[in-house]
N, C-alpha and C. Protein backbone atom coordinates (compact mmCIF):
# COMPACT_ATOMS: atom_id res chain seq x y z
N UNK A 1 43.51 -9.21 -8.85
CA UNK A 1 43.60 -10.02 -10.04
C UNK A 1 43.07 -11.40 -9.68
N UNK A 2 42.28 -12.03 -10.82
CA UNK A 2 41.49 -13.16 -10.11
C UNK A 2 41.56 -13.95 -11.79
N UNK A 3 40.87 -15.65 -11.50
CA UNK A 3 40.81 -16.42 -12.72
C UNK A 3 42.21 -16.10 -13.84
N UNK A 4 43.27 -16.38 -13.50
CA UNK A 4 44.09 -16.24 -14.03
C UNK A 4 44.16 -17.07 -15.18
N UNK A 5 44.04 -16.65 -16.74
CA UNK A 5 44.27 -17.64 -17.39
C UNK A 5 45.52 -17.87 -18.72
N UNK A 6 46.41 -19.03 -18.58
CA UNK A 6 47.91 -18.32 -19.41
C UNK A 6 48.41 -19.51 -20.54
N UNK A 7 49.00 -19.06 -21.34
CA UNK A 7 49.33 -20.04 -22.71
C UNK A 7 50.94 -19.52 -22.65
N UNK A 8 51.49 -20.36 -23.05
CA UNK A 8 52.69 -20.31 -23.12
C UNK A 8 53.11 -20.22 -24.92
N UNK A 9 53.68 -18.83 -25.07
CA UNK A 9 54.28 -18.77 -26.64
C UNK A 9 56.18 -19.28 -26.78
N UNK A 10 55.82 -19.97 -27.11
CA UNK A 10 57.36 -20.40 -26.92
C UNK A 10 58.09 -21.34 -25.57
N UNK A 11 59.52 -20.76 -25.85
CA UNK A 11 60.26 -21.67 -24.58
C UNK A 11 60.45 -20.33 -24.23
N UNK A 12 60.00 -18.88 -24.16
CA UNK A 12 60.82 -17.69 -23.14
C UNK A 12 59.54 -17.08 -23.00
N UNK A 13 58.21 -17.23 -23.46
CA UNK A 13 57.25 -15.97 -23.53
C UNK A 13 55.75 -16.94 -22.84
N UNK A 14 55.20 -15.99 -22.47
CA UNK A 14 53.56 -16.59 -21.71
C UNK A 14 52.62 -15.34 -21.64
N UNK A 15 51.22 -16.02 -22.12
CA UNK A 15 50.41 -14.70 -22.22
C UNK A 15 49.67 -14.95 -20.92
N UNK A 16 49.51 -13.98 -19.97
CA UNK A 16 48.47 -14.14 -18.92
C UNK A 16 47.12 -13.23 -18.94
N UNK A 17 46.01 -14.07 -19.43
CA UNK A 17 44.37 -13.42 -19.01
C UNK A 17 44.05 -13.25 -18.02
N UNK A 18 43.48 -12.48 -17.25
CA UNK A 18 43.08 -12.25 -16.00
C UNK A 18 41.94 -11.23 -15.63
N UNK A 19 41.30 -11.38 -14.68
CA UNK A 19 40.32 -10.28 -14.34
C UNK A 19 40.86 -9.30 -13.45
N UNK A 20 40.65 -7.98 -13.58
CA UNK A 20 41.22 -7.13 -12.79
C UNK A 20 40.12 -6.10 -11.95
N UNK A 21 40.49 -6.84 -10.38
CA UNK A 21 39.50 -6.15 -9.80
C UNK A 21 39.77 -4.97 -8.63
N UNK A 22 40.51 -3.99 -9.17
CA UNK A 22 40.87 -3.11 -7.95
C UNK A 22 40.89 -1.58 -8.57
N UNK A 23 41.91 -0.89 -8.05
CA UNK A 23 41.71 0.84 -8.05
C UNK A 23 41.19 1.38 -9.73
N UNK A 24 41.98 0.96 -10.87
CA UNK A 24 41.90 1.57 -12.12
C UNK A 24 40.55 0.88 -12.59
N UNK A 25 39.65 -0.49 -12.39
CA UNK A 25 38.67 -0.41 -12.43
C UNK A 25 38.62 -2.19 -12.33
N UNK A 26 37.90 -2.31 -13.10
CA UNK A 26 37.33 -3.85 -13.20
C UNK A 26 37.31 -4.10 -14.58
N UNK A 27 37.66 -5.59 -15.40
CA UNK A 27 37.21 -5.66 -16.56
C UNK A 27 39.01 -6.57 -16.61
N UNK A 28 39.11 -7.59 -18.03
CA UNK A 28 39.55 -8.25 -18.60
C UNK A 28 40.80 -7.72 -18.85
N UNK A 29 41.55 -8.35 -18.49
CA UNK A 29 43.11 -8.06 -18.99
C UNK A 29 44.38 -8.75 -19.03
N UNK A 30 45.41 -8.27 -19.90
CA UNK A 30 45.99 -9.37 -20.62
C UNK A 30 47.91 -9.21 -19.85
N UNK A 31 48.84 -9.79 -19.84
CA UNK A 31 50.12 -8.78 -19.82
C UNK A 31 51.04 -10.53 -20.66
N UNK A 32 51.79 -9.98 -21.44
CA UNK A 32 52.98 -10.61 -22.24
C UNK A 32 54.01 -10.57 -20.95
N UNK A 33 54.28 -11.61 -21.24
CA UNK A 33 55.91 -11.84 -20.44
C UNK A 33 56.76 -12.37 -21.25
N UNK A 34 58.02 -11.75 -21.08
CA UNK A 34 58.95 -12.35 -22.04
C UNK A 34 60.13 -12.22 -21.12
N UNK A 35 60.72 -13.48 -21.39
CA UNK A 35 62.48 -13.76 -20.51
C UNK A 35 62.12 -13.20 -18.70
N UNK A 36 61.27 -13.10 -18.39
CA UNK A 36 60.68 -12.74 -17.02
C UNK A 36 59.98 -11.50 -16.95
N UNK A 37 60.14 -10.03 -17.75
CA UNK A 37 60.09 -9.09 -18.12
C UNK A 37 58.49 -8.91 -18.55
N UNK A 38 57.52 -7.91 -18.04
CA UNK A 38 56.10 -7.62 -18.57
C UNK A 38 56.66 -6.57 -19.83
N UNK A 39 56.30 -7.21 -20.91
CA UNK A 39 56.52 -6.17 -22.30
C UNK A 39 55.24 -5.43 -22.75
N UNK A 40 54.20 -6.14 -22.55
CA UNK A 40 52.84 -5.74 -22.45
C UNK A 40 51.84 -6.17 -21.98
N UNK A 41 51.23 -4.69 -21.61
CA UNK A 41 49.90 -5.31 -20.74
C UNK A 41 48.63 -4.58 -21.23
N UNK A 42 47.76 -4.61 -21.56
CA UNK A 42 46.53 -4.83 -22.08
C UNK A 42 45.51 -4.56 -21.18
N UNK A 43 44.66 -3.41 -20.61
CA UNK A 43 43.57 -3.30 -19.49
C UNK A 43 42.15 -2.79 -20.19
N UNK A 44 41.59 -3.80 -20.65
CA UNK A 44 40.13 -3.46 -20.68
C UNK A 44 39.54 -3.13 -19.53
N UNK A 45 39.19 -1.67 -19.67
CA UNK A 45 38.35 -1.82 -18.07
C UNK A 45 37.00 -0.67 -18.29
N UNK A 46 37.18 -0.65 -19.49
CA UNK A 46 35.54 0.19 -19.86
C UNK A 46 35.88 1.82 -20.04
N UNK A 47 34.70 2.20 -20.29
CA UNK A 47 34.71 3.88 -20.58
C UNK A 47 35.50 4.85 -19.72
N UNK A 48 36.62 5.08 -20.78
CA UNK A 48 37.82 6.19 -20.28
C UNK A 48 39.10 5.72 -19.52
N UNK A 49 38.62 4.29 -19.43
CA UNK A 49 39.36 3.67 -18.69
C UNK A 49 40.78 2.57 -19.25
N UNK A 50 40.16 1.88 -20.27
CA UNK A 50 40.58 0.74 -21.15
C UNK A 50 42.07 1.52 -21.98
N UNK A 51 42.95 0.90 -21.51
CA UNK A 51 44.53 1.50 -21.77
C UNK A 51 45.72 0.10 -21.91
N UNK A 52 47.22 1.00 -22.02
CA UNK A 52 48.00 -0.40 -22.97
C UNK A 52 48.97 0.46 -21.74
N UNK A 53 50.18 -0.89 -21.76
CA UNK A 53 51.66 -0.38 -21.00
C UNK A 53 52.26 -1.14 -22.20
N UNK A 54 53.58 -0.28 -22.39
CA UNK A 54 54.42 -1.16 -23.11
C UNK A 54 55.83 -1.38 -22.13
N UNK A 55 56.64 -2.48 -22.16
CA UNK A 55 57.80 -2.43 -21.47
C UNK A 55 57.71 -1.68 -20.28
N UNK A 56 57.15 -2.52 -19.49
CA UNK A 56 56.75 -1.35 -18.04
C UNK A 56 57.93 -1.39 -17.08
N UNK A 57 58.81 -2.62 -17.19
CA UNK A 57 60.13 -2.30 -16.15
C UNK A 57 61.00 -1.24 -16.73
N UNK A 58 60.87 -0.44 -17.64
CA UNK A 58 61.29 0.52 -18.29
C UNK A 58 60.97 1.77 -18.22
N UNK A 59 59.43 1.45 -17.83
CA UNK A 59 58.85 2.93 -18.33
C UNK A 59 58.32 3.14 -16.87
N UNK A 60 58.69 2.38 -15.75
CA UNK A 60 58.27 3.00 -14.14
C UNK A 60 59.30 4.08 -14.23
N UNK A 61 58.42 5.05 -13.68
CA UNK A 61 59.40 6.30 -13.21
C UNK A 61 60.16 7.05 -14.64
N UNK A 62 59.48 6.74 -15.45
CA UNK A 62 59.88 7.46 -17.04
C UNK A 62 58.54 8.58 -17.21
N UNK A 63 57.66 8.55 -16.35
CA UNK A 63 56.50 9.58 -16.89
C UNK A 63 56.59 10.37 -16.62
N UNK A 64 57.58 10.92 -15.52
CA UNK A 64 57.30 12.79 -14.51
C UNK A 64 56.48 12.75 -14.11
N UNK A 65 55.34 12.06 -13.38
CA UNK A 65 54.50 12.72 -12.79
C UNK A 65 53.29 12.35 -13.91
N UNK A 66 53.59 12.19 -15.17
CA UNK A 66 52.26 11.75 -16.36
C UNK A 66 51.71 10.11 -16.14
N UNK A 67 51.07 10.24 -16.96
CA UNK A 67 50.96 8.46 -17.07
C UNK A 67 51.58 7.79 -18.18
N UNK A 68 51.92 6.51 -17.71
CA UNK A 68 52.38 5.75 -18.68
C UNK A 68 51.51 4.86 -19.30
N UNK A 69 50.29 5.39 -19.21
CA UNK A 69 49.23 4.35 -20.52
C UNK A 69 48.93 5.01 -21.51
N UNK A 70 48.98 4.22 -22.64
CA UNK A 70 48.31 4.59 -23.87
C UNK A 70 47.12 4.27 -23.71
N UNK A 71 46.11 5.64 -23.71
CA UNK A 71 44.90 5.04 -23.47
C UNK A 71 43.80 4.83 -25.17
N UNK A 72 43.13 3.86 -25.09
CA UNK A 72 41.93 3.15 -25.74
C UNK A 72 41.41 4.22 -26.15
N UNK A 73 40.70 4.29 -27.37
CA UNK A 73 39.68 5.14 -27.57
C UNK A 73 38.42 4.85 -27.89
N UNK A 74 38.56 3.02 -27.84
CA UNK A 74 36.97 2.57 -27.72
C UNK A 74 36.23 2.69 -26.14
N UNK A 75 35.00 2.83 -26.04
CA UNK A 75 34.88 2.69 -24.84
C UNK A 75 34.10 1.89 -24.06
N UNK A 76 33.77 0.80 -24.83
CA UNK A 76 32.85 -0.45 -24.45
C UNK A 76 34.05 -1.62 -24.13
N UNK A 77 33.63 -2.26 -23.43
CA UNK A 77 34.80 -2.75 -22.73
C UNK A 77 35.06 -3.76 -24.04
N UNK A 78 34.16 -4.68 -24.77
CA UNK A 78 34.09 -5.57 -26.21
C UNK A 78 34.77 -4.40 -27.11
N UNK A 79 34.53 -3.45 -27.17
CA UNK A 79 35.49 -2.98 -28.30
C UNK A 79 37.13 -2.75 -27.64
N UNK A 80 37.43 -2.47 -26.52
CA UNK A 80 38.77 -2.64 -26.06
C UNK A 80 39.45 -4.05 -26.21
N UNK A 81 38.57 -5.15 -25.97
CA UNK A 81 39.34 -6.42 -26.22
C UNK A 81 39.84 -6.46 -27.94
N UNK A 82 38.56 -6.13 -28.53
CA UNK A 82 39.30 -5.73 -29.72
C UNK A 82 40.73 -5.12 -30.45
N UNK A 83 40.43 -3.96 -29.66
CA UNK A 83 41.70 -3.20 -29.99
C UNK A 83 42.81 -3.66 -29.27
N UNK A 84 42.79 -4.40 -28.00
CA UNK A 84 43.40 -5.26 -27.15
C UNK A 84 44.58 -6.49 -28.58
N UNK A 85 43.43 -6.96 -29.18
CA UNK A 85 43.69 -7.70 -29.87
C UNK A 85 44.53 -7.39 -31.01
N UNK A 86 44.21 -5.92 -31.89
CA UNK A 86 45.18 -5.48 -32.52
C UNK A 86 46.20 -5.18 -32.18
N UNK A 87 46.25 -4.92 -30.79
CA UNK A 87 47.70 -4.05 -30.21
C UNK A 87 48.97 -5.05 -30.18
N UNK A 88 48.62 -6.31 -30.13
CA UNK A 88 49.02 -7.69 -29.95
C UNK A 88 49.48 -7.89 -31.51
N UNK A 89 48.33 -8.04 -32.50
CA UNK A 89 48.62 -8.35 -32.81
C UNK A 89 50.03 -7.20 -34.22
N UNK A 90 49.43 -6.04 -34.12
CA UNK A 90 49.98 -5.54 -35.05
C UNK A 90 51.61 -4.45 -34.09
N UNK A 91 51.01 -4.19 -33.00
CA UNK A 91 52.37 -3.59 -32.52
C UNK A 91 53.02 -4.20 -31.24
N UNK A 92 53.06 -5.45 -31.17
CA UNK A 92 54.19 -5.98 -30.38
C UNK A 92 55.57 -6.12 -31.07
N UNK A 93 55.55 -5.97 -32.26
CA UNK A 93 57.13 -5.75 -32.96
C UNK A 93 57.89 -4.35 -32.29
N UNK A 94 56.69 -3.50 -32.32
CA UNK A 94 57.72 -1.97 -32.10
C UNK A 94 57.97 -2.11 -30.26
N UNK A 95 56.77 -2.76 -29.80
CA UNK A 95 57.31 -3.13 -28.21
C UNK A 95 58.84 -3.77 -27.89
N UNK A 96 58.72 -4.95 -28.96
CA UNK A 96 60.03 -5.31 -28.64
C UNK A 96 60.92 -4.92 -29.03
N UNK A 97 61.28 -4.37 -30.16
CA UNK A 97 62.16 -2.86 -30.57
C UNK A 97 62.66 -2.09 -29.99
N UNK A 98 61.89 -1.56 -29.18
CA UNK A 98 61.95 -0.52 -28.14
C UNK A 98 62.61 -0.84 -26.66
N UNK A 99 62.42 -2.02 -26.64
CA UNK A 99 62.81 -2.79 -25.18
C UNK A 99 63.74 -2.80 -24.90
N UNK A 100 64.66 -2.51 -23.50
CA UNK A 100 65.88 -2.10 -22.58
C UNK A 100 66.44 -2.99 -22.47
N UNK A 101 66.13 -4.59 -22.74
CA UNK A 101 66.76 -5.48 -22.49
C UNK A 101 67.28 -5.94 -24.16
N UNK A 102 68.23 -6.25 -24.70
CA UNK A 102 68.69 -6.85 -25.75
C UNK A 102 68.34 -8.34 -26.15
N UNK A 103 67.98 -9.11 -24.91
CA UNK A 103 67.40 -10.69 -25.08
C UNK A 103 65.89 -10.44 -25.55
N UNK A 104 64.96 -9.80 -25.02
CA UNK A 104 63.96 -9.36 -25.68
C UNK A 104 63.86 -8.27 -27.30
N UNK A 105 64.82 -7.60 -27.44
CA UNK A 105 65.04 -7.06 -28.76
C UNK A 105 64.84 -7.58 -29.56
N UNK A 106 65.85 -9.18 -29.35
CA UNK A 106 66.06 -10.16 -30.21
C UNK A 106 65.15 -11.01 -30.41
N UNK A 107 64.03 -11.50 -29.91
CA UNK A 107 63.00 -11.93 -30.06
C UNK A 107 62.36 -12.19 -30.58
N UNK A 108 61.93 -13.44 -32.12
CA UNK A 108 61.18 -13.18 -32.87
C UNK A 108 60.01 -14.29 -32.67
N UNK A 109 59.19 -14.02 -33.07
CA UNK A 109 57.99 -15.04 -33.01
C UNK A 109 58.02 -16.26 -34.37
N UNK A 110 57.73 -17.86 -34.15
CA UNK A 110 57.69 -18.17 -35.41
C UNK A 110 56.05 -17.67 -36.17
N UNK A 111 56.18 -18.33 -37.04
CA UNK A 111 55.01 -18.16 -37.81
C UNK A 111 53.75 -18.38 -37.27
N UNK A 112 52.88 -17.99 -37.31
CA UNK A 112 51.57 -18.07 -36.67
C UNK A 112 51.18 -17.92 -34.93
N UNK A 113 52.63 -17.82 -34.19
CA UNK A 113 52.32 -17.47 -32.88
C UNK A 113 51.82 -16.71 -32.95
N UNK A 114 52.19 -15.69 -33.53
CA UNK A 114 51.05 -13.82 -32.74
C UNK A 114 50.01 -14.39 -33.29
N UNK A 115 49.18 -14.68 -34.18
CA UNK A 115 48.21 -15.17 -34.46
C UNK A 115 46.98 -16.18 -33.50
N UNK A 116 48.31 -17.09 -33.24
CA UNK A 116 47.15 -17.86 -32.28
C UNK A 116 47.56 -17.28 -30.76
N UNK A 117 47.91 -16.69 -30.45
CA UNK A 117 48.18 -16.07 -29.41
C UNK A 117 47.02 -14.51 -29.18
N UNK A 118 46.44 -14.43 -30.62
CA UNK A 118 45.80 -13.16 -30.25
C UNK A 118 44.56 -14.18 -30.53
N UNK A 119 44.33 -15.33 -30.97
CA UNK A 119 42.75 -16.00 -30.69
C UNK A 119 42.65 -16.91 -29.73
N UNK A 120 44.06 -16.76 -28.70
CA UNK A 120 43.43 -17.12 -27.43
C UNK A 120 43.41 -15.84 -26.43
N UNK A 121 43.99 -14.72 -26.61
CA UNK A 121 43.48 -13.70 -26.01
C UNK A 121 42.22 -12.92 -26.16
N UNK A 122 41.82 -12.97 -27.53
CA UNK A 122 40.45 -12.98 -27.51
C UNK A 122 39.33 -13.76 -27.11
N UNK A 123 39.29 -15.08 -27.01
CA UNK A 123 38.50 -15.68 -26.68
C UNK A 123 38.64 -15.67 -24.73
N UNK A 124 39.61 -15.72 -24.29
CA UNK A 124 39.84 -15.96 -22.93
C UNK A 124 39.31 -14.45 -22.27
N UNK A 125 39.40 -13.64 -23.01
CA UNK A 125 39.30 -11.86 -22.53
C UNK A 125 37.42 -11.59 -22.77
N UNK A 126 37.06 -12.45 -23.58
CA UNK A 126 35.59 -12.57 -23.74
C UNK A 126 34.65 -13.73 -22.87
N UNK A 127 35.68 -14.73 -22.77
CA UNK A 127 35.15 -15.49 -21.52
C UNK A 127 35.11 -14.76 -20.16
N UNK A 128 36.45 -14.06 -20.32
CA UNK A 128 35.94 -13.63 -18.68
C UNK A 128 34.92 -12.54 -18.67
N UNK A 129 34.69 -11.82 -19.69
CA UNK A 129 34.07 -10.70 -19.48
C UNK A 129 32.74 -11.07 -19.44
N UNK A 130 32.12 -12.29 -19.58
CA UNK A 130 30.91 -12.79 -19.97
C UNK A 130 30.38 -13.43 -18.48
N UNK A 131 31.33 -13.83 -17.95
CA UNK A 131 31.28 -14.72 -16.99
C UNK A 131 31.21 -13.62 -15.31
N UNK A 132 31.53 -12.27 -15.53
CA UNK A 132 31.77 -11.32 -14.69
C UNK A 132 30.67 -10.39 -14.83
N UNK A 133 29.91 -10.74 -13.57
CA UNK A 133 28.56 -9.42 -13.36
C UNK A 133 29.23 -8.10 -12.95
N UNK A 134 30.45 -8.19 -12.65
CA UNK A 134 30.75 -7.06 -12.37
C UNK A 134 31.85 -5.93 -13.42
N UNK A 135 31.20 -6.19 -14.33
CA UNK A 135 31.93 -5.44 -15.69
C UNK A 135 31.38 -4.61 -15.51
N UNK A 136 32.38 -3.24 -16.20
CA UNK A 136 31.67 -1.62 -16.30
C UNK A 136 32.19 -1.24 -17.69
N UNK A 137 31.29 -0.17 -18.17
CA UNK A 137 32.32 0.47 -19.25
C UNK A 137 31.24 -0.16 -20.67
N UNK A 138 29.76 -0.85 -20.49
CA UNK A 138 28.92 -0.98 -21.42
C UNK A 138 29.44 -2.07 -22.46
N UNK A 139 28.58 -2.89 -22.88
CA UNK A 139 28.44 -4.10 -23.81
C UNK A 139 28.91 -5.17 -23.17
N UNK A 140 28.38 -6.05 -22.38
CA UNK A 140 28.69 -7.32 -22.17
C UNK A 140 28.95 -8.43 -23.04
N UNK A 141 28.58 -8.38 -24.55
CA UNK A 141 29.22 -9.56 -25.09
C UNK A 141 30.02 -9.11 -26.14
N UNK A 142 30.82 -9.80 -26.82
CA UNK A 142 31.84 -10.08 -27.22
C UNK A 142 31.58 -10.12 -28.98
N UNK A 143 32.32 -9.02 -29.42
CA UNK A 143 31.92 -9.30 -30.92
C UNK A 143 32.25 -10.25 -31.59
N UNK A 144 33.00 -11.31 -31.27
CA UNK A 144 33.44 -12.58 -31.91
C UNK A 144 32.92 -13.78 -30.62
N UNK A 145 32.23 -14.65 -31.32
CA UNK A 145 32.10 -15.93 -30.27
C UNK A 145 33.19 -16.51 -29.39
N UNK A 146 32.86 -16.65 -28.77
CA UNK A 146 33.97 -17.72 -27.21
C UNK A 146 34.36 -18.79 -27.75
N UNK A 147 35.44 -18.87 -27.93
CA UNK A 147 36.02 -20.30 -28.51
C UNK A 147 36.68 -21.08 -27.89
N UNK A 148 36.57 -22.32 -27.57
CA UNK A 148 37.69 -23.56 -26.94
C UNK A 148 38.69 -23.05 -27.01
N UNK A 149 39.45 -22.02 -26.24
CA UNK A 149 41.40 -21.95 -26.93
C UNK A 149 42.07 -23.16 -26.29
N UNK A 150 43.17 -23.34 -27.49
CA UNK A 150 44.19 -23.80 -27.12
C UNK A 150 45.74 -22.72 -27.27
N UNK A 151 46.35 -23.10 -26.30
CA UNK A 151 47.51 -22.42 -26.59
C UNK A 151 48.37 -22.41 -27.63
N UNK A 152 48.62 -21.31 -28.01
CA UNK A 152 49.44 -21.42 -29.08
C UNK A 152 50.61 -22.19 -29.44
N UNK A 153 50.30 -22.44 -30.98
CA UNK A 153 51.53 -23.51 -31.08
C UNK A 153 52.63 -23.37 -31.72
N UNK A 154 53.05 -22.03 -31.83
CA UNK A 154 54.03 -20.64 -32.23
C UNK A 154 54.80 -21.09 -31.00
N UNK A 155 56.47 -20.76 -31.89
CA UNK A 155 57.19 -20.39 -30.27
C UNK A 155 58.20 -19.16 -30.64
N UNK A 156 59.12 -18.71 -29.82
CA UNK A 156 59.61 -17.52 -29.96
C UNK A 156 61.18 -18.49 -30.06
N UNK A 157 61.78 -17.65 -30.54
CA UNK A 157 63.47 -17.99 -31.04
C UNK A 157 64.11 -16.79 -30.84
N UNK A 158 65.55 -16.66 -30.31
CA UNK A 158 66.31 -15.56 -30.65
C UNK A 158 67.61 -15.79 -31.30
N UNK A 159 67.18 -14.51 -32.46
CA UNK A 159 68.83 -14.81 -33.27
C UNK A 159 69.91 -15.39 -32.35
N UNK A 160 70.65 -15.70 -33.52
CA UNK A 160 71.53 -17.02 -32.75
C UNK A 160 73.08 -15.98 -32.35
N UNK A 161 73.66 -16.33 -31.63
CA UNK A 161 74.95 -15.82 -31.63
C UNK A 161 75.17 -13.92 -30.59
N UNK A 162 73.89 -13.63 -30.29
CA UNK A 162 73.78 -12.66 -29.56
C UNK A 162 73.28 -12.84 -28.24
N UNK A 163 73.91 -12.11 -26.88
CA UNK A 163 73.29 -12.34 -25.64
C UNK A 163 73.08 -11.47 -25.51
């Protein structure tokens, strides 16, 4: 993992961009942290490759022997950041739903965090991929332009009165 790049959603949550350069492949990728906990992680890494974890301190040693990625069905590494981007933005509710810990259950985002949180994961996941000769998995640029991010200015809250 190399060029690490991270925005902080809230006072409990941080998104980390990063390049990933070892066994499952090479290519742009993302992981949510929440209360210390990886809730999701995000691996563009090109054709056949490009896959999601949800709640992974959960789901080690939950597969038998299978895998625990949901894998991508785009296969250009620009269309995985994409779908990267939906996964963020439309099913991190059922991630945290699902989650073993009750402080993360409780978890809600204010208004417009997932939002600007998924247009700095897009832009940061297209910077790196642009910037890396060593991408696989076809299409080097980015269907949306590279944008200045700033970190999001969303923060996360948890209902009150529950630990």
């Amino acid at each position: 993992m190399s060029d690490v790049r991270s925005c902080r959603v809230g006072d409990v949550a941080r998104l980390d961009v990063y390049w990933l350069h070892g066994e499952a492949g090479r290519g742009p990728c993302a992981s949510l942290i929440i209360a210390g906990d990886e809730v999701m992680r995000l691996d563009c890494l090109g054709r056949n490759r490009g896959h999601m974890h949800i709640n992974l301190k959960q789901t080690r040693g939950f597969h038998n022997g299978g895998s625990a990625r949901l894998y991508f069905r785009e296969q250009s590494i620009a269309g995985q950041i994409e779908r990267a981007c939906f996964e963020l933005e439309y099913n991190l509710p059922y991630a945290l739903a699902v989650n073993g810990a009750g402080r993360i259950r409780r978890c809600r985002f204010s208004p417009g965090a997932v939002e600007n949180a998924v247009a700095f994961l897009r832009a940061e996941m297209c910077a790196l991929h642009a910037c890396h000769p060593d991408a696989v998995g076809g299409g080097s640029a980015c269907a949306q332009p590279v944008l200045d991010a700033a970190s999001p200015a969303g923060d996360i809250t948890q209902e009150s009165g529950k630990g």
